[in-house]
PDB file of N, CA and C in Angstrom:
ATOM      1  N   UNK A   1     251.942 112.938 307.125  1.00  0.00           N
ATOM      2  CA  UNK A   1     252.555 111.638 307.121  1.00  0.00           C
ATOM      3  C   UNK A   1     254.081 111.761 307.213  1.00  0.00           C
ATOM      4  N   UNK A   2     254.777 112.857 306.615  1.00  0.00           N
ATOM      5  CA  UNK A   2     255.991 113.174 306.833  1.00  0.00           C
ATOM      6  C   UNK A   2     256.245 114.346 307.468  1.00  0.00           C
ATOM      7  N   UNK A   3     257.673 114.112 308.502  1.00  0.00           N
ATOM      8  CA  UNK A   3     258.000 115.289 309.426  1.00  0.00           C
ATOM      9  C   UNK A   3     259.497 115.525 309.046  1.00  0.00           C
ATOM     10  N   UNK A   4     259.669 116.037 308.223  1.00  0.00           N
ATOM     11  CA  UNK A   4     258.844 118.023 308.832  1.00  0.00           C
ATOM     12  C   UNK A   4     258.330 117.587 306.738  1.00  0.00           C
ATOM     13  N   UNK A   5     257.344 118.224 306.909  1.00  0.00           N
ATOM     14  CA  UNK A   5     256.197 118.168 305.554  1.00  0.00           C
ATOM     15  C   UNK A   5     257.465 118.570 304.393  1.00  0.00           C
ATOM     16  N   UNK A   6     257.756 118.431 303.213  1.00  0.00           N
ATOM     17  CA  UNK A   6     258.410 118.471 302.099  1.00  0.00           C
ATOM     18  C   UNK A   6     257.709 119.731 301.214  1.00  0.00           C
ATOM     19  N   UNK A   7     259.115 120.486 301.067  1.00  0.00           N
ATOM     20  CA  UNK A   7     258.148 121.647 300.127  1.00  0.00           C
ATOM     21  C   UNK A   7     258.246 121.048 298.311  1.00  0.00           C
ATOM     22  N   UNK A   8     257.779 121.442 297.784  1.00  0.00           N
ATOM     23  CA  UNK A   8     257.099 120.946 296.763  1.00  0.00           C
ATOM     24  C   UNK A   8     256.979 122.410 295.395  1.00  0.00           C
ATOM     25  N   UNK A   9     256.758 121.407 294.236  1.00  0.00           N
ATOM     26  CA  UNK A   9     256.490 122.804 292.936  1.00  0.00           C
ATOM     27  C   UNK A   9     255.229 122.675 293.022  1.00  0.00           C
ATOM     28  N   UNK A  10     254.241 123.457 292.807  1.00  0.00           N
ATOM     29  CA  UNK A  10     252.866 123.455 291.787  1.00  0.00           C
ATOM     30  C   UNK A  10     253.118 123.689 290.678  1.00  0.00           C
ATOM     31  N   UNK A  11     252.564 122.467 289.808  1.00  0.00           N
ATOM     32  CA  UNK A  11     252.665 122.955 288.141  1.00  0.00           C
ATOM     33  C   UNK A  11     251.213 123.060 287.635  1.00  0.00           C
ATOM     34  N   UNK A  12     251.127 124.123 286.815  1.00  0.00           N
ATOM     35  CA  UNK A  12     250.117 124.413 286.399  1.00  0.00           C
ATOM     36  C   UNK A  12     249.603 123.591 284.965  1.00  0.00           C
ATOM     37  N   UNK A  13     249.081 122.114 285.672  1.00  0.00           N
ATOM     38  CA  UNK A  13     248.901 121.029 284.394  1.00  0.00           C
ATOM     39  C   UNK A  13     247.269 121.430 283.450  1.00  0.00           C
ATOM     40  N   UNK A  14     246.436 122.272 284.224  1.00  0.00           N
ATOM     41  CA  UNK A  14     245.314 122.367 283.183  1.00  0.00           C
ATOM     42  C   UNK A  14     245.923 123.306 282.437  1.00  0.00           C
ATOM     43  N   UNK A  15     246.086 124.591 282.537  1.00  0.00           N
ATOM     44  CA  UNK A  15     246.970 125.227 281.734  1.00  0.00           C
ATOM     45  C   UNK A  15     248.000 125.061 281.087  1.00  0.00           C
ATOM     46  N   UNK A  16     248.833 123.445 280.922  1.00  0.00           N
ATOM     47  CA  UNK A  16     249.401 123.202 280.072  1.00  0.00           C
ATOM     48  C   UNK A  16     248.987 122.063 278.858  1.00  0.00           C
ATOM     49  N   UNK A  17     247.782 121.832 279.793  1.00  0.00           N
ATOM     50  CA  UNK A  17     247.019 120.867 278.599  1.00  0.00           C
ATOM     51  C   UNK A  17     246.256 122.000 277.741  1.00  0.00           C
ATOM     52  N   UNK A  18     246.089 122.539 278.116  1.00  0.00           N
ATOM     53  CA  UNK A  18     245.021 123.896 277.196  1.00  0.00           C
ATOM     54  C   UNK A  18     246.128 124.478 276.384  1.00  0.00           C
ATOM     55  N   UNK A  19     246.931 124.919 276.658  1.00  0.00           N
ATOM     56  CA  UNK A  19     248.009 125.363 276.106  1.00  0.00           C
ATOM     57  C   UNK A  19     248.015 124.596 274.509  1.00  0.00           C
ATOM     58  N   UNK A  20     248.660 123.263 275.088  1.00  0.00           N
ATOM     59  CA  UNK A  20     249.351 122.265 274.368  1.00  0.00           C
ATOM     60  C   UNK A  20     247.984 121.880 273.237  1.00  0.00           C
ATOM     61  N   UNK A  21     247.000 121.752 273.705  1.00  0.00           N
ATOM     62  CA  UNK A  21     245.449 121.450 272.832  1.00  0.00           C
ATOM     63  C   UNK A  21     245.778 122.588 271.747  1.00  0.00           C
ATOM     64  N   UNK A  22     245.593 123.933 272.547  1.00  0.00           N
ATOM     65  CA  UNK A  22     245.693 125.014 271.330  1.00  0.00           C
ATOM     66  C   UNK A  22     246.429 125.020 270.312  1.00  0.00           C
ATOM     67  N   UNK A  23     247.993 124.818 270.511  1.00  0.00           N
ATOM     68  CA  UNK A  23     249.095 124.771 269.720  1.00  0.00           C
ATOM     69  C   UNK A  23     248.729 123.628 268.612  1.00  0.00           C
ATOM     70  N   UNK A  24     248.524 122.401 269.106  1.00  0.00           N
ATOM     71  CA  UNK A  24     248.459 121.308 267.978  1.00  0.00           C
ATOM     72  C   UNK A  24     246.955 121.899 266.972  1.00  0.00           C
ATOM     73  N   UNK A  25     245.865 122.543 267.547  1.00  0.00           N
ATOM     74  CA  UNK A  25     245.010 122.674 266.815  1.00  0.00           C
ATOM     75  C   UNK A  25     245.421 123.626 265.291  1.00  0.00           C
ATOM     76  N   UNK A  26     246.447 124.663 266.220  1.00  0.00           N
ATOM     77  CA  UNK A  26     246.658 125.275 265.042  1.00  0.00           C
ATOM     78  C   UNK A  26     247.475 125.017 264.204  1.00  0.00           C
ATOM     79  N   UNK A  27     248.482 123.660 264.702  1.00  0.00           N
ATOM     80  CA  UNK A  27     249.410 123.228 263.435  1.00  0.00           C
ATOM     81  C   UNK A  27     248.362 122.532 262.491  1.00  0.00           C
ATOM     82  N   UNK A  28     247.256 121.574 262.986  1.00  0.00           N
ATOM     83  CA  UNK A  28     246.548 120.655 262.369  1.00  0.00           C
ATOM     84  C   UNK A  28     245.959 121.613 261.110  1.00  0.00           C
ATOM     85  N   UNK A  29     245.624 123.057 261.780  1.00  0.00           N
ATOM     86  CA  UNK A  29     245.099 124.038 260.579  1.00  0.00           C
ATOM     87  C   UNK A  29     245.949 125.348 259.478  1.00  0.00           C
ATOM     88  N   UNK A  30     247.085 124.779 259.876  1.00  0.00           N
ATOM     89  CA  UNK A  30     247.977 125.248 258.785  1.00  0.00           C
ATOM     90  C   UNK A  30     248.096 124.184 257.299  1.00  0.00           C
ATOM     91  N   UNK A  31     248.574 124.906 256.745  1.00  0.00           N
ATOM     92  CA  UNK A  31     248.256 123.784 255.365  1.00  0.00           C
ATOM     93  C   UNK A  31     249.817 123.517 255.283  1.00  0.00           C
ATOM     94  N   UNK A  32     250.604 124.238 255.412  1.00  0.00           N
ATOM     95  CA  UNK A  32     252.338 124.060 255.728  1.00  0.00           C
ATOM     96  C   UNK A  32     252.573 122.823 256.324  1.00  0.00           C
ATOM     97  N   UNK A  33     253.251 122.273 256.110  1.00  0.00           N
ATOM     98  CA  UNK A  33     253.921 121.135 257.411  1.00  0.00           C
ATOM     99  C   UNK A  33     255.379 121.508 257.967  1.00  0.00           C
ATOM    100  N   UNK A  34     255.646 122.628 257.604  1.00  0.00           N
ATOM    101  CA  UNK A  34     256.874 123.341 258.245  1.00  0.00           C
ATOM    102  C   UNK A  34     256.970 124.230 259.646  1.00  0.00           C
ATOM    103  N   UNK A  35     256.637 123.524 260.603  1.00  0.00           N
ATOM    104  CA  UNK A  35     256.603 124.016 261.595  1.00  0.00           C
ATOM    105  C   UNK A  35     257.334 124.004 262.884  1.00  0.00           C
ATOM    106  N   UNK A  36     258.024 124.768 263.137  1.00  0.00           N
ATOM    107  CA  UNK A  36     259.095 125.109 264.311  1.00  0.00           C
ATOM    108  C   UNK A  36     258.780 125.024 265.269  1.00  0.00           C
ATOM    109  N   UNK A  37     259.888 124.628 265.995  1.00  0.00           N
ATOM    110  CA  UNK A  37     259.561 124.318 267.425  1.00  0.00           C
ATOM    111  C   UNK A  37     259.416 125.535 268.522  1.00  0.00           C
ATOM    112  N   UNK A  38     258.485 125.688 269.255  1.00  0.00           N
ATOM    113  CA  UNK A  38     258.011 126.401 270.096  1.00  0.00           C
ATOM    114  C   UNK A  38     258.429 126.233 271.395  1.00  0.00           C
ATOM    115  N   UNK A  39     258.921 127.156 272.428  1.00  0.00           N
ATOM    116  CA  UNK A  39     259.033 127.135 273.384  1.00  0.00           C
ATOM    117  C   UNK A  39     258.009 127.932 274.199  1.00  0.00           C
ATOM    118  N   UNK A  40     257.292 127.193 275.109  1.00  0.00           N
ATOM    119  CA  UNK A  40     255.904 128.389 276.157  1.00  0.00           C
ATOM    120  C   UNK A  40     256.568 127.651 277.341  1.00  0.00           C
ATOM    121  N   UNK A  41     256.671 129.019 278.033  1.00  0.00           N
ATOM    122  CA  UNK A  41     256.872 129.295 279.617  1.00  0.00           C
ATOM    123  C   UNK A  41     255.498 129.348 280.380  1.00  0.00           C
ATOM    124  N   UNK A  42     255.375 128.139 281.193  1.00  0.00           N
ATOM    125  CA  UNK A  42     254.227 128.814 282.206  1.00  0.00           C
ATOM    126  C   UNK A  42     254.842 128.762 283.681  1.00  0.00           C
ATOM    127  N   UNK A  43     254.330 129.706 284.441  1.00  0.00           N
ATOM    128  CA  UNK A  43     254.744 130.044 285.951  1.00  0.00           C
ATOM    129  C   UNK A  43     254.158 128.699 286.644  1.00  0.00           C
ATOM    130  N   UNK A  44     255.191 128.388 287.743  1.00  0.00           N
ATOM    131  CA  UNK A  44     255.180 127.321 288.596  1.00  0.00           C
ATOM    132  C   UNK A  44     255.125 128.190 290.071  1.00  0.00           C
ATOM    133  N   UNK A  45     254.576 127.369 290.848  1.00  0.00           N
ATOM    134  CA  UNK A  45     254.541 128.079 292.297  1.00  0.00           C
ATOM    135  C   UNK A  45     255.126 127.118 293.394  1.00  0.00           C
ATOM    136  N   UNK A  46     256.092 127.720 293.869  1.00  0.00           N
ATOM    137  CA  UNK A  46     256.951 126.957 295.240  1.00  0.00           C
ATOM    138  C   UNK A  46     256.531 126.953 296.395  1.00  0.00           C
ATOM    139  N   UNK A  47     255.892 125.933 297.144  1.00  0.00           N
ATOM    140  CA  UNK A  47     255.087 125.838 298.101  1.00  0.00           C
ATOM    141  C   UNK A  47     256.561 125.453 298.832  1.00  0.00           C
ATOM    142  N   UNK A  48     256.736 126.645 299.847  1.00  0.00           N
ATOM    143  CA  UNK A  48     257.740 126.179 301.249  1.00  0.00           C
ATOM    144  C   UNK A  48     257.072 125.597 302.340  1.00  0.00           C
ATOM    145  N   UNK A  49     257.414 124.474 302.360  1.00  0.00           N
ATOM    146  CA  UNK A  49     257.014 123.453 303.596  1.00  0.00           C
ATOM    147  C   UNK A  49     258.368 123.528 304.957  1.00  0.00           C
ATOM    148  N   UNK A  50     257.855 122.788 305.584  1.00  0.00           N
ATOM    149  CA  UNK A  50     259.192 122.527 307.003  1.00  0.00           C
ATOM    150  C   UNK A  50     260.454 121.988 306.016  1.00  0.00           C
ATOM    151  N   UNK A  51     260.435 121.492 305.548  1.00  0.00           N
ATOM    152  CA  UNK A  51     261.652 121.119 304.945  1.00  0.00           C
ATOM    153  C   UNK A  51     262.422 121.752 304.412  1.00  0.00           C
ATOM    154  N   UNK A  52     262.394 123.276 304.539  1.00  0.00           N
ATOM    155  CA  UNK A  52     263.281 124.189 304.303  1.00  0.00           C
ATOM    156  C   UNK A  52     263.497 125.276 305.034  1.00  0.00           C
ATOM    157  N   UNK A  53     262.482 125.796 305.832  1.00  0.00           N
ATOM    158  CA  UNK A  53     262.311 126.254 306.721  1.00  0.00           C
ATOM    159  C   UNK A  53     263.363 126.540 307.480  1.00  0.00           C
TER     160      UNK A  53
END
Protein backbone atom coordinates (compact mmCIF):
# COMPACT_ATOMS: atom_id res chain seq x y z
CA UNK A 1 0.00 0.00 0.00
CA UNK A 2 3.03 2.19 0.53
CA UNK A 3 6.00 2.96 -1.88
CA UNK A 4 8.76 2.29 -1.15
CA UNK A 5 7.38 -0.18 1.97
CA UNK A 6 8.56 1.46 5.56
CA UNK A 7 11.06 -0.43 7.60
CA UNK A 8 9.75 -1.10 10.88
CA UNK A 9 10.84 -2.69 14.72
CA UNK A 10 9.53 -6.19 15.68
CA UNK A 11 8.79 -6.24 19.29
CA UNK A 12 8.69 -9.24 20.92
CA UNK A 13 5.04 -8.66 22.75
CA UNK A 14 4.34 -12.47 23.79
CA UNK A 15 7.56 -12.53 25.42
CA UNK A 16 6.93 -9.47 27.16
CA UNK A 17 3.64 -10.41 28.42
CA UNK A 18 5.19 -13.70 29.80
CA UNK A 19 7.89 -11.89 31.10
CA UNK A 20 5.78 -9.24 32.82
CA UNK A 21 3.04 -12.26 34.10
CA UNK A 22 6.16 -13.89 35.72
CA UNK A 23 7.57 -10.88 37.52
CA UNK A 24 4.16 -9.75 39.12
CA UNK A 25 3.55 -13.46 40.12
CA UNK A 26 6.53 -13.40 42.06
CA UNK A 27 6.04 -10.05 43.76
CA UNK A 28 2.33 -11.27 44.58
CA UNK A 29 4.43 -14.29 46.39
CA UNK A 30 6.82 -12.47 48.38
CA UNK A 31 5.50 -11.61 51.76
CA UNK A 32 7.80 -8.21 51.65
CA UNK A 33 6.15 -5.31 49.97
CA UNK A 34 9.58 -3.84 49.38
CA UNK A 35 10.22 -4.29 46.04
CA UNK A 36 12.55 -2.59 43.50
CA UNK A 37 12.28 -1.69 40.40
CA UNK A 38 13.45 -3.98 37.71
CA UNK A 39 14.77 -3.35 34.51
CA UNK A 40 14.45 -6.59 31.60
CA UNK A 41 15.91 -6.08 28.23
CA UNK A 42 14.31 -8.04 25.48
CA UNK A 43 15.84 -8.08 21.81
CA UNK A 44 13.85 -6.24 19.11
CA UNK A 45 14.39 -7.05 15.40
CA UNK A 46 14.79 -4.30 12.57
CA UNK A 47 13.04 -5.25 9.58
CA UNK A 48 14.84 -3.02 6.60
CA UNK A 49 12.25 -2.19 4.13
CA UNK A 50 12.72 0.27 0.83
CA UNK A 51 12.62 3.03 2.98
CA UNK A 52 16.05 2.88 3.81
CA UNK A 53 17.49 1.09 1.40
Amino acid sequence: MIDPSLTTINQPFYEMGKKAAEMLIEMIGKETKNNKPTTVTLEAELIIRGSTK
